[in-house]
PDB file of N, CA and C in Angstrom:
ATOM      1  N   UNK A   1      61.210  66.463 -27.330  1.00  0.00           N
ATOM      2  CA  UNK A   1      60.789  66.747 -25.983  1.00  0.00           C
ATOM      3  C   UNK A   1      61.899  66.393 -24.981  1.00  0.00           C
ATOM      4  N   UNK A   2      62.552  65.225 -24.776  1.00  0.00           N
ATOM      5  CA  UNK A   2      63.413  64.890 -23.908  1.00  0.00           C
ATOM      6  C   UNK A   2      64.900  65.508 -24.304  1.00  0.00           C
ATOM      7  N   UNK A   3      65.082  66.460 -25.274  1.00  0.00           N
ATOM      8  CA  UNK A   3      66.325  66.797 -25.558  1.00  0.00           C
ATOM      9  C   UNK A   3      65.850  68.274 -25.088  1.00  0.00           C
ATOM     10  N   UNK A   4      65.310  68.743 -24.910  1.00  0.00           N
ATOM     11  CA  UNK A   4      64.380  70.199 -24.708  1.00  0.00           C
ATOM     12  C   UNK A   4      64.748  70.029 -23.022  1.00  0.00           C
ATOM     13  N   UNK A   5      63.967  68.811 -22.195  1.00  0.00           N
ATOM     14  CA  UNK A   5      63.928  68.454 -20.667  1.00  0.00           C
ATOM     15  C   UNK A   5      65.636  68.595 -20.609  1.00  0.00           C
ATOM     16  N   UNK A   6      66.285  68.080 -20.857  1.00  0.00           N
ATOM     17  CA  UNK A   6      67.441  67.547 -20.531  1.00  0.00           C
ATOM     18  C   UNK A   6      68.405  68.802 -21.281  1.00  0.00           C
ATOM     19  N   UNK A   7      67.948  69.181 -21.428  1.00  0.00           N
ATOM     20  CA  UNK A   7      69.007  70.750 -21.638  1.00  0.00           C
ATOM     21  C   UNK A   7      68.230  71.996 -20.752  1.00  0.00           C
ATOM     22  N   UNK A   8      67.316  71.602 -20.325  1.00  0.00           N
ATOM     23  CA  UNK A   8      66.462  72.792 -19.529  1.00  0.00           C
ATOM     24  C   UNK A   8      67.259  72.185 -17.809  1.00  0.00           C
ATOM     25  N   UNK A   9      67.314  71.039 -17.589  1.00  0.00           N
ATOM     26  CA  UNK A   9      67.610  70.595 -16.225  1.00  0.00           C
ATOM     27  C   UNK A   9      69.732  70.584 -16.095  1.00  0.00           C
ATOM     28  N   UNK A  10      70.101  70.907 -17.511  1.00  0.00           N
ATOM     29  CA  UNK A  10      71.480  71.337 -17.520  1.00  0.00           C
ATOM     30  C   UNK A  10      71.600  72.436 -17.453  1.00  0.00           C
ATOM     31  N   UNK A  11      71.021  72.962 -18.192  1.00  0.00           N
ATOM     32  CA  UNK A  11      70.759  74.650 -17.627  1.00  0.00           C
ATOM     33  C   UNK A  11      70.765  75.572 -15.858  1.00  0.00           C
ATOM     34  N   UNK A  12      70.035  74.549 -15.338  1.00  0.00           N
ATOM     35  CA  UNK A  12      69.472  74.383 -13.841  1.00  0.00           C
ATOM     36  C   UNK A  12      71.100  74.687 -13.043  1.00  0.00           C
ATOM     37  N   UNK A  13      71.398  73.193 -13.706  1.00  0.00           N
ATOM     38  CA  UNK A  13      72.502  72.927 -12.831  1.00  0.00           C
ATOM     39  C   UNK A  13      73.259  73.644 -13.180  1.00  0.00           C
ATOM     40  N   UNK A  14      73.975  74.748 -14.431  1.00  0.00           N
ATOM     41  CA  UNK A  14      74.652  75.595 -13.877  1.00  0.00           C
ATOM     42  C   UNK A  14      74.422  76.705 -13.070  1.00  0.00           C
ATOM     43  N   UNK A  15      73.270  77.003 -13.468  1.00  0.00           N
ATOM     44  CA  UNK A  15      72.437  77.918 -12.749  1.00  0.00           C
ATOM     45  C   UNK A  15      73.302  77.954 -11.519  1.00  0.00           C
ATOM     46  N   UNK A  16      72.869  77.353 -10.665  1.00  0.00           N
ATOM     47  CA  UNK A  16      72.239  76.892  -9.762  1.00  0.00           C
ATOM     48  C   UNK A  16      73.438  75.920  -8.728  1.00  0.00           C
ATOM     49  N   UNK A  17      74.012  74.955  -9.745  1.00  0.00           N
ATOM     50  CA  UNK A  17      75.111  74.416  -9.386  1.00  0.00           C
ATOM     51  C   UNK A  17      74.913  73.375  -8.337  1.00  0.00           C
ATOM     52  N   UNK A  18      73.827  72.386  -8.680  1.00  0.00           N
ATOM     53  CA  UNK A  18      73.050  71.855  -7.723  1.00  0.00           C
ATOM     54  C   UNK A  18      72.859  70.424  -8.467  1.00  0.00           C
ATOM     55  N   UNK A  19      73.483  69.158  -8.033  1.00  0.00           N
ATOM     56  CA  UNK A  19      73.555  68.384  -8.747  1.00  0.00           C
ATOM     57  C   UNK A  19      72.547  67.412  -8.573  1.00  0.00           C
ATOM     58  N   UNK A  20      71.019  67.632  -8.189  1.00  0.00           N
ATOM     59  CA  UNK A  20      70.078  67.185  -8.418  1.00  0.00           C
ATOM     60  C   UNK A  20      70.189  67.588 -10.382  1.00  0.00           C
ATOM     61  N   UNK A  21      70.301  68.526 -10.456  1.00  0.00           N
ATOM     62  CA  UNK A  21      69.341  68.751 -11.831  1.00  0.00           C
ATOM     63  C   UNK A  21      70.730  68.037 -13.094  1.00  0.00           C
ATOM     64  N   UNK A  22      71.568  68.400 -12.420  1.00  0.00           N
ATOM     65  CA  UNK A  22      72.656  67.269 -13.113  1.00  0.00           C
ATOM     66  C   UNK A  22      72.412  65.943 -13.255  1.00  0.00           C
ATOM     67  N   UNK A  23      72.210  65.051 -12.246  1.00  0.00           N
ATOM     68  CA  UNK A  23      71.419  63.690 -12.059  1.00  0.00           C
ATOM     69  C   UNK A  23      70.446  63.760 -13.061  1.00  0.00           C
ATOM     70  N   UNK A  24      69.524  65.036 -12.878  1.00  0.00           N
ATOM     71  CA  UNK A  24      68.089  64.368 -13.681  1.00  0.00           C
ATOM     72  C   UNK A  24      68.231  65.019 -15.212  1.00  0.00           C
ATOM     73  N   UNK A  25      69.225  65.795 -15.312  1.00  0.00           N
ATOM     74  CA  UNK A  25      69.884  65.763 -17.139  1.00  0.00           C
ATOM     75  C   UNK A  25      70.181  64.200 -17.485  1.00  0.00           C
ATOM     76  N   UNK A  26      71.178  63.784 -16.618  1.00  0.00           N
ATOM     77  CA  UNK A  26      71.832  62.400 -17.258  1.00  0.00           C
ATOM     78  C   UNK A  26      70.539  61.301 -17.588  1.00  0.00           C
ATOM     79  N   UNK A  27      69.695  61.495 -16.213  1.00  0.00           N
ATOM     80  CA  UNK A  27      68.299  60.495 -16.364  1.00  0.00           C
ATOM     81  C   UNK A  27      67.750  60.541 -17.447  1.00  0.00           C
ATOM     82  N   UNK A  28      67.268  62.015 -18.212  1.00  0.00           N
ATOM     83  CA  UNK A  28      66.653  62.115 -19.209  1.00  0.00           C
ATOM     84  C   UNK A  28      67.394  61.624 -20.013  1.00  0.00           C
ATOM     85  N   UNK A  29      68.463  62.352 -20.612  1.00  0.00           N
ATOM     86  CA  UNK A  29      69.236  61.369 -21.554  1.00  0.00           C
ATOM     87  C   UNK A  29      69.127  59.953 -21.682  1.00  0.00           C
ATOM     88  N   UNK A  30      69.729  59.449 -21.171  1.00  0.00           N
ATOM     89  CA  UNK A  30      69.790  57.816 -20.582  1.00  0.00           C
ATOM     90  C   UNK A  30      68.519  57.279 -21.256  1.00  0.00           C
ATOM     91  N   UNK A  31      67.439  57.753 -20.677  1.00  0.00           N
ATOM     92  CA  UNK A  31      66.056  57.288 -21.073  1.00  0.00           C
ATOM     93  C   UNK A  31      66.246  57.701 -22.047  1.00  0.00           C
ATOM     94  N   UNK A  32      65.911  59.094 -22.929  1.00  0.00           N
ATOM     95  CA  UNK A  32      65.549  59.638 -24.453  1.00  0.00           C
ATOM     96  C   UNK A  32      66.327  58.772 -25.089  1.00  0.00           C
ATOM     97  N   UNK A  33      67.683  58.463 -25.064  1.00  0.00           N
ATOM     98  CA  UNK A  33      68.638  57.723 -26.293  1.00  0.00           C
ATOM     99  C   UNK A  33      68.101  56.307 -26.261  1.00  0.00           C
ATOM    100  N   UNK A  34      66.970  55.976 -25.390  1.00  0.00           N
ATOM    101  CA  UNK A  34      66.812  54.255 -25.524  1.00  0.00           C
ATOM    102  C   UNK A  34      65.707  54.234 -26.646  1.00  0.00           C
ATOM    103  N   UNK A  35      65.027  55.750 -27.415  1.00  0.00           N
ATOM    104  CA  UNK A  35      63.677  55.589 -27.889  1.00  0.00           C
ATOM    105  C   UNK A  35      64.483  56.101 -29.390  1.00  0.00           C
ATOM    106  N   UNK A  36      64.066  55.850 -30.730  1.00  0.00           N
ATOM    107  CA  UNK A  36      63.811  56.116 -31.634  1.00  0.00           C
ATOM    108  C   UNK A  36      63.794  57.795 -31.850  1.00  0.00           C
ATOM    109  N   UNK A  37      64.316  58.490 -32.330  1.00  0.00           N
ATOM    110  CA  UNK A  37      64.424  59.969 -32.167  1.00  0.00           C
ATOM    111  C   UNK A  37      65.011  60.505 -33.467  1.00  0.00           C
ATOM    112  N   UNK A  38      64.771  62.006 -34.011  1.00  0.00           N
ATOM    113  CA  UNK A  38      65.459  62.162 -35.124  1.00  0.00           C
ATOM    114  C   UNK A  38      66.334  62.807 -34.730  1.00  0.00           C
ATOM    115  N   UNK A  39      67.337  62.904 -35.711  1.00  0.00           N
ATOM    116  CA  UNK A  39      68.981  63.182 -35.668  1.00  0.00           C
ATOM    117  C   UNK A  39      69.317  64.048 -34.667  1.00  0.00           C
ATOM    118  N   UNK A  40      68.578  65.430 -35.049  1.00  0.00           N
ATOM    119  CA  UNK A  40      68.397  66.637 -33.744  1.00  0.00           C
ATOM    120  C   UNK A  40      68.565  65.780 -32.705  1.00  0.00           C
ATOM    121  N   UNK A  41      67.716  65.866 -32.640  1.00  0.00           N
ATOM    122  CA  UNK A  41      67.194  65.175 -30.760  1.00  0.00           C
ATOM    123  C   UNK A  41      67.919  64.372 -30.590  1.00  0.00           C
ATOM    124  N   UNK A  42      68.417  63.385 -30.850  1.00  0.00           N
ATOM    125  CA  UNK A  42      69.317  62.778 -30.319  1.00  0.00           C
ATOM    126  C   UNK A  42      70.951  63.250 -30.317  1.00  0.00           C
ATOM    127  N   UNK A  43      71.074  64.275 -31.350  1.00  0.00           N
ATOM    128  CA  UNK A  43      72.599  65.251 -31.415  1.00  0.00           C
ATOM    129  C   UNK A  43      72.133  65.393 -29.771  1.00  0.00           C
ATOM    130  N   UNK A  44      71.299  66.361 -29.432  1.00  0.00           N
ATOM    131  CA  UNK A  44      71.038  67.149 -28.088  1.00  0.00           C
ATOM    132  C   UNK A  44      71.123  66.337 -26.958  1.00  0.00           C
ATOM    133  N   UNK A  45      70.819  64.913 -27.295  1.00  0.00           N
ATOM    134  CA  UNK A  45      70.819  64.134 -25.917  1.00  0.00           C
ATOM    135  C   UNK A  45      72.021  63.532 -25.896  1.00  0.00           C
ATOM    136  N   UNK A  46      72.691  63.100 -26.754  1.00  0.00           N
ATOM    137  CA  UNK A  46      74.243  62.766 -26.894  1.00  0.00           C
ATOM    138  C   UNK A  46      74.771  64.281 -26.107  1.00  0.00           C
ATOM    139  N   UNK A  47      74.832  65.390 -26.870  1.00  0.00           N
ATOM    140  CA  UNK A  47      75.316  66.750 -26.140  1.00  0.00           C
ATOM    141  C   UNK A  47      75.040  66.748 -24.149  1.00  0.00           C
ATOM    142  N   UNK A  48      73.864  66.245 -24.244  1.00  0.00           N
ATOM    143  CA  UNK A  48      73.695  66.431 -22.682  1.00  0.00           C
ATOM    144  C   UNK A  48      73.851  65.432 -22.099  1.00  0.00           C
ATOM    145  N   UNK A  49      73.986  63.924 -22.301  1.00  0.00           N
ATOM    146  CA  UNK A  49      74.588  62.944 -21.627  1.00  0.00           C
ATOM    147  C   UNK A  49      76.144  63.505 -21.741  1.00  0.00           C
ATOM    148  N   UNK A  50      77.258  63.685 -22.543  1.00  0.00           N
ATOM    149  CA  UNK A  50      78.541  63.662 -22.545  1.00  0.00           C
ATOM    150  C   UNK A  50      78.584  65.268 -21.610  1.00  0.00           C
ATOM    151  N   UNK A  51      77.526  66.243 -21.143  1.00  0.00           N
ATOM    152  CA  UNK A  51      78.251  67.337 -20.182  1.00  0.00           C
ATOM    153  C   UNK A  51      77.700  66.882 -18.721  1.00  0.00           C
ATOM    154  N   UNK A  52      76.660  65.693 -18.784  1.00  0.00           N
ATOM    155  CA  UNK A  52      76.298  64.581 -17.612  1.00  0.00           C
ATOM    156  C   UNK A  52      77.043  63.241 -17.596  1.00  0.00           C
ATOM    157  N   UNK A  53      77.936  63.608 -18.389  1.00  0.00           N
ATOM    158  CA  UNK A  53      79.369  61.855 -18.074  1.00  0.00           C
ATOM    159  C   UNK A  53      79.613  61.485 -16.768  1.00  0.00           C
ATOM    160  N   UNK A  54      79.588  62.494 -15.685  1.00  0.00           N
ATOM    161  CA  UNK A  54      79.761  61.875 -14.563  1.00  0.00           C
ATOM    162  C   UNK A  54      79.435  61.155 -13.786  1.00  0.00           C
ATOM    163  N   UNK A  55      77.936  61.334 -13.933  1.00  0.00           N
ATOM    164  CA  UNK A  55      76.212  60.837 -13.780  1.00  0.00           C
ATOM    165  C   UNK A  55      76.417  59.367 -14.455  1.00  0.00           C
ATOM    166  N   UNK A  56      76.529  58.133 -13.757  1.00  0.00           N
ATOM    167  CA  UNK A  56      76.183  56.887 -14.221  1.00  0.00           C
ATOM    168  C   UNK A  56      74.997  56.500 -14.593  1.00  0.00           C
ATOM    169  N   UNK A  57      75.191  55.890 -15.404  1.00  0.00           N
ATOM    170  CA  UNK A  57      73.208  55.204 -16.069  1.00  0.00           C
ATOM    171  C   UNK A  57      72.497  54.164 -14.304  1.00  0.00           C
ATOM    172  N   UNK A  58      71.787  54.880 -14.508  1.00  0.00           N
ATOM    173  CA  UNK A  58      70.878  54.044 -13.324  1.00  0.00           C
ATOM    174  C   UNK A  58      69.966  53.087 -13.968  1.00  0.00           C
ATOM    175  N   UNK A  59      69.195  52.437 -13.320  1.00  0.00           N
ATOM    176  CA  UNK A  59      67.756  51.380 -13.648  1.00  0.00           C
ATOM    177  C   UNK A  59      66.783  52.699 -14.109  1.00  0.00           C
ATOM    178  N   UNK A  60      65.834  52.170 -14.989  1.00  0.00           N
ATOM    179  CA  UNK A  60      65.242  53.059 -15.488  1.00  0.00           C
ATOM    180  C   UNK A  60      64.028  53.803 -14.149  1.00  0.00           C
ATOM    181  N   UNK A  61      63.584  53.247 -13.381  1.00  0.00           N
ATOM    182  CA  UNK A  61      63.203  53.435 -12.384  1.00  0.00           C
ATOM    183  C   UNK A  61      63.850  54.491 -11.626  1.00  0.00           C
ATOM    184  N   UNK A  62      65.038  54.655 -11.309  1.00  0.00           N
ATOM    185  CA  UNK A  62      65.937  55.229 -10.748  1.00  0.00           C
ATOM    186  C   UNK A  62      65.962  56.495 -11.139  1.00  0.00           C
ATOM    187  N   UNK A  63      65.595  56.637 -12.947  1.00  0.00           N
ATOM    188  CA  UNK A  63      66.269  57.575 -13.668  1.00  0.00           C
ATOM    189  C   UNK A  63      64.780  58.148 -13.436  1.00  0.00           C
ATOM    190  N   UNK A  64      63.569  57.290 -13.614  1.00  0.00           N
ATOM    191  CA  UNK A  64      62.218  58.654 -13.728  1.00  0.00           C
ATOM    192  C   UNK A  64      62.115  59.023 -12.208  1.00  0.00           C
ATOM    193  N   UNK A  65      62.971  58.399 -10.956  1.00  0.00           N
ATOM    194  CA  UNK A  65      62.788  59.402  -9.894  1.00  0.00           C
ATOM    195  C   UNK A  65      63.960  60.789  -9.762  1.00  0.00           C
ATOM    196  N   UNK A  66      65.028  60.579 -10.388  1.00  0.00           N
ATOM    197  CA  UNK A  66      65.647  61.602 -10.304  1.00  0.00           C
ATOM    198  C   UNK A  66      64.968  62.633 -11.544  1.00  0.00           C
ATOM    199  N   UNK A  67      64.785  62.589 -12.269  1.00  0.00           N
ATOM    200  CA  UNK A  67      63.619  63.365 -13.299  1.00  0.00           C
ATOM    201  C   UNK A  67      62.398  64.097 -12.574  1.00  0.00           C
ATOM    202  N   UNK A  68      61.601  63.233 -11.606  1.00  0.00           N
ATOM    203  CA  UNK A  68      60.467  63.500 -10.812  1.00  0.00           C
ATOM    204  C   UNK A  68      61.468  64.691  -9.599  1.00  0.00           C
ATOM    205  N   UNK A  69      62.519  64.063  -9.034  1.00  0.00           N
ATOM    206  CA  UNK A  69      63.275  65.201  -7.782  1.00  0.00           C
ATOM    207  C   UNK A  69      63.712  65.873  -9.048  1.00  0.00           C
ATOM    208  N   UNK A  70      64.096  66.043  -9.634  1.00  0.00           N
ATOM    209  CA  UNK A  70      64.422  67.326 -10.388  1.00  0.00           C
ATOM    210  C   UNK A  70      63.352  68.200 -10.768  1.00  0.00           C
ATOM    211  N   UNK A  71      62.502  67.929 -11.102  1.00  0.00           N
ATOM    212  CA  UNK A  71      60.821  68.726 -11.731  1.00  0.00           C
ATOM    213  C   UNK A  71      60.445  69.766 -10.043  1.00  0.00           C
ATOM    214  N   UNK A  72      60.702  68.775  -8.935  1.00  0.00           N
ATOM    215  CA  UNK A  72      60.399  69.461  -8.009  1.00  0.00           C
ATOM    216  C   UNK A  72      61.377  70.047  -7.090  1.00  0.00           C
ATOM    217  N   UNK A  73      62.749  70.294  -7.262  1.00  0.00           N
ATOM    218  CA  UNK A  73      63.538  71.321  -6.921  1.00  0.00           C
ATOM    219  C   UNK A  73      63.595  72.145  -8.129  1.00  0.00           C
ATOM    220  N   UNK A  74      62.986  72.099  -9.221  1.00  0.00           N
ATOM    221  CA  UNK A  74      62.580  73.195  -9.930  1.00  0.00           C
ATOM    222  C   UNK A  74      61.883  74.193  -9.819  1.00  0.00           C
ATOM    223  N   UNK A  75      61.156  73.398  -9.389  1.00  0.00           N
ATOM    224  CA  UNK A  75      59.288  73.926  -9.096  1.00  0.00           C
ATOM    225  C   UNK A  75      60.221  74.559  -7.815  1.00  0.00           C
ATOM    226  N   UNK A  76      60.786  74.419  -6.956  1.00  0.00           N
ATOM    227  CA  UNK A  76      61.072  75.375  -5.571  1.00  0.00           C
ATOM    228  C   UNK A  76      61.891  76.524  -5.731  1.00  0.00           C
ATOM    229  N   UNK A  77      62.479  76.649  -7.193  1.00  0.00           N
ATOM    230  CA  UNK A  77      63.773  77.782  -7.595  1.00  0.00           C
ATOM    231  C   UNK A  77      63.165  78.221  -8.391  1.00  0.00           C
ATOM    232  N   UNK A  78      62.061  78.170  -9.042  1.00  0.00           N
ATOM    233  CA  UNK A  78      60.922  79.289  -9.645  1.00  0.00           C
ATOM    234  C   UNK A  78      61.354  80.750  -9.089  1.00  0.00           C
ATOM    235  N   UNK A  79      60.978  81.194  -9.873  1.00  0.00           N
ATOM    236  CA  UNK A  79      61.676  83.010  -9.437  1.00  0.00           C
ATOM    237  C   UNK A  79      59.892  83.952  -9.260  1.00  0.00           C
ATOM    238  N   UNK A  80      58.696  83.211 -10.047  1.00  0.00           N
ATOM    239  CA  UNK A  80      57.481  83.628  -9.551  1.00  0.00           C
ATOM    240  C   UNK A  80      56.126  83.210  -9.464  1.00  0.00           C
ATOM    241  N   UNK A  81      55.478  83.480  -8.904  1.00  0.00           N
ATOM    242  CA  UNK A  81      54.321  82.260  -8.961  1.00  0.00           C
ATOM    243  C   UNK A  81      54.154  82.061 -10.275  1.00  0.00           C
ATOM    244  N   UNK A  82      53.037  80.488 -10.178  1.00  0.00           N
ATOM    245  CA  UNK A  82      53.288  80.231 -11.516  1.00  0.00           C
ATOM    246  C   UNK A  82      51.570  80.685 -11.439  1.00  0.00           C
ATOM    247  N   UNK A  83      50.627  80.618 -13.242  1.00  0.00           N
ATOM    248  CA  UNK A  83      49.659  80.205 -12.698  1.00  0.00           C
ATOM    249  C   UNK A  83      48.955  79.236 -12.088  1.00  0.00           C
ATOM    250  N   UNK A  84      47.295  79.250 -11.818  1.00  0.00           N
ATOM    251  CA  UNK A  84      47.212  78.588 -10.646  1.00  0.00           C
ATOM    252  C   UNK A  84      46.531  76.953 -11.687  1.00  0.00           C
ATOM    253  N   UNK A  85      46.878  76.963 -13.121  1.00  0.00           N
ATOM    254  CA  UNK A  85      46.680  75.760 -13.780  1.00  0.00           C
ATOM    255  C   UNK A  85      48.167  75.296 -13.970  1.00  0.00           C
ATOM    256  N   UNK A  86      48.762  75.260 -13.245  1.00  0.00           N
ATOM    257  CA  UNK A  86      50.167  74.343 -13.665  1.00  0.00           C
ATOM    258  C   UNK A  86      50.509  74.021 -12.236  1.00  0.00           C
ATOM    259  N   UNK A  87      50.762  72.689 -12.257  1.00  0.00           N
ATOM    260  CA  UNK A  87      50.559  71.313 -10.859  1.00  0.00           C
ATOM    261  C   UNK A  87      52.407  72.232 -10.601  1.00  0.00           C
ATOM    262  N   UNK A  88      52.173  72.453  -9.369  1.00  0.00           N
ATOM    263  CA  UNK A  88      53.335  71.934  -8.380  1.00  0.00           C
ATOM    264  C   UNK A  88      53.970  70.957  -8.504  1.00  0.00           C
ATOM    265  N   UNK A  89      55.055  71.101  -8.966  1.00  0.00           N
ATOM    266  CA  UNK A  89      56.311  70.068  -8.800  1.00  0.00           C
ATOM    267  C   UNK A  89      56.056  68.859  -8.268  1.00  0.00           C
ATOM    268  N   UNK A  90      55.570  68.734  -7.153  1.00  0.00           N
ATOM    269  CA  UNK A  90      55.326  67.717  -6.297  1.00  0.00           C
ATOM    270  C   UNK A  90      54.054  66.889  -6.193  1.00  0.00           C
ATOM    271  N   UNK A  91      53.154  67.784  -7.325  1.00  0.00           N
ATOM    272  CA  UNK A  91      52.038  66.874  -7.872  1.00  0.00           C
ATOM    273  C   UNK A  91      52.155  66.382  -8.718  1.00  0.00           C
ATOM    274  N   UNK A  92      53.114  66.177  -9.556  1.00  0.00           N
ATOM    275  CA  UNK A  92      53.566  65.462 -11.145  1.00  0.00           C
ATOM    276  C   UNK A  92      53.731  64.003 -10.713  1.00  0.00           C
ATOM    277  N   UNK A  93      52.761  63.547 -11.650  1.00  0.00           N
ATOM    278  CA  UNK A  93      53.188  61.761 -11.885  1.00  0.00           C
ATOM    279  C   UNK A  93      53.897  62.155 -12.796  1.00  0.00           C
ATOM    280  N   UNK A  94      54.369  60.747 -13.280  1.00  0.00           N
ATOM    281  CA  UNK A  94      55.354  60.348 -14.292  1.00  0.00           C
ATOM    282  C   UNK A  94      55.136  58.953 -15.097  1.00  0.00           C
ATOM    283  N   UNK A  95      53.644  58.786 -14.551  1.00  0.00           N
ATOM    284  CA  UNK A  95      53.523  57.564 -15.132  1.00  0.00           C
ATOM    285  C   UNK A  95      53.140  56.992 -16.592  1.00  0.00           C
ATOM    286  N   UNK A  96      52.847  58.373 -17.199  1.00  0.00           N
ATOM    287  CA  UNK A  96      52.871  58.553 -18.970  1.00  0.00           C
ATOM    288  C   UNK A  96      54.133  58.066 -19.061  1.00  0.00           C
ATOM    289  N   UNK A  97      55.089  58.974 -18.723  1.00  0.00           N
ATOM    290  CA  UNK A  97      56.452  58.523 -18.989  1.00  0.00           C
ATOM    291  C   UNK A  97      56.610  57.167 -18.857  1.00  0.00           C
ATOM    292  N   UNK A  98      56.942  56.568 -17.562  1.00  0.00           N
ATOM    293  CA  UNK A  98      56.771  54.707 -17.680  1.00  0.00           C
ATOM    294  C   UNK A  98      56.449  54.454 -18.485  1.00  0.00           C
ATOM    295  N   UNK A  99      55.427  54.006 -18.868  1.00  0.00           N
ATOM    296  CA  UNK A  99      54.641  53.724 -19.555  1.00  0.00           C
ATOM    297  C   UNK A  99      55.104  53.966 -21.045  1.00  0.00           C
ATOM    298  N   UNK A 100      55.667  55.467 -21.271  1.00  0.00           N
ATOM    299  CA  UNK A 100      56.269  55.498 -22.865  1.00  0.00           C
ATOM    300  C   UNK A 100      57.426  54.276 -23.039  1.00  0.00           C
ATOM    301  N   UNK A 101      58.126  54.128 -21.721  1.00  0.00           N
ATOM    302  CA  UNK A 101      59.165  53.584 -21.904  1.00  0.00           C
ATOM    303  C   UNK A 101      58.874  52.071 -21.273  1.00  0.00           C
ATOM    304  N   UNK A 102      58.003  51.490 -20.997  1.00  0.00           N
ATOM    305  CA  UNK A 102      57.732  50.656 -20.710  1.00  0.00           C
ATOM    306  C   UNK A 102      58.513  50.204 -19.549  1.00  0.00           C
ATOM    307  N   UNK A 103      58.498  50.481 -18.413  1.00  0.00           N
ATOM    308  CA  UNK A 103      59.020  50.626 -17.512  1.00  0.00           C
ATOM    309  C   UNK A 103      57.818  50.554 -15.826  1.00  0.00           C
TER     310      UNK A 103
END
């Protein structure tokens, strides 16, 4: 899952070229490599922390708000409505996440 996030929010940023979603690649990373993961997934998050090298490790706090501003300058570069069962960007907690990470 977090190697999936964190190549979808690198994606963004070339897109796009907008270094919110750069920030919230490195965040994911950062976080995903602190958890137990198989080889894949962590190849992918190694891959997307080293094209987010520039991006310093923040407090983990730090990292699920740039994750949270990234979800919702996503949610604003949507190309079409979405349906009307999937939360707006700006309604997403994140507090599963905490919580995975104990944070």
């Amino acid at each position: 899952m977090f190697d999936s996030i964190a190549m979808s929010f690198l994606g963004l940023s070339e897109q796009f070229n907008n270094p919110i979603f750069l920030e919230a690649c490195g965040a994911v990373a950062q976080l995903g490599l602190t958890l137990k993961l198989d080889d894949k997934s962590y190849g992918w998050l190694q891959n997307a922390r080293a094209k987010a090298s520039k991006i310093e490790d923040v407090l983990p706090q730090t990292a699920i708000e740039r994750i949270q501003l990234g979800v919702v300058s996503a949610w604003e570069q949507r190309e079409s409505e979405m349906p009307e069962w999937v939360s707006p960007g700006d309604k997403l907690t994140f507090t599963g996440l905490a919580k995975l990470l104990r944070i």
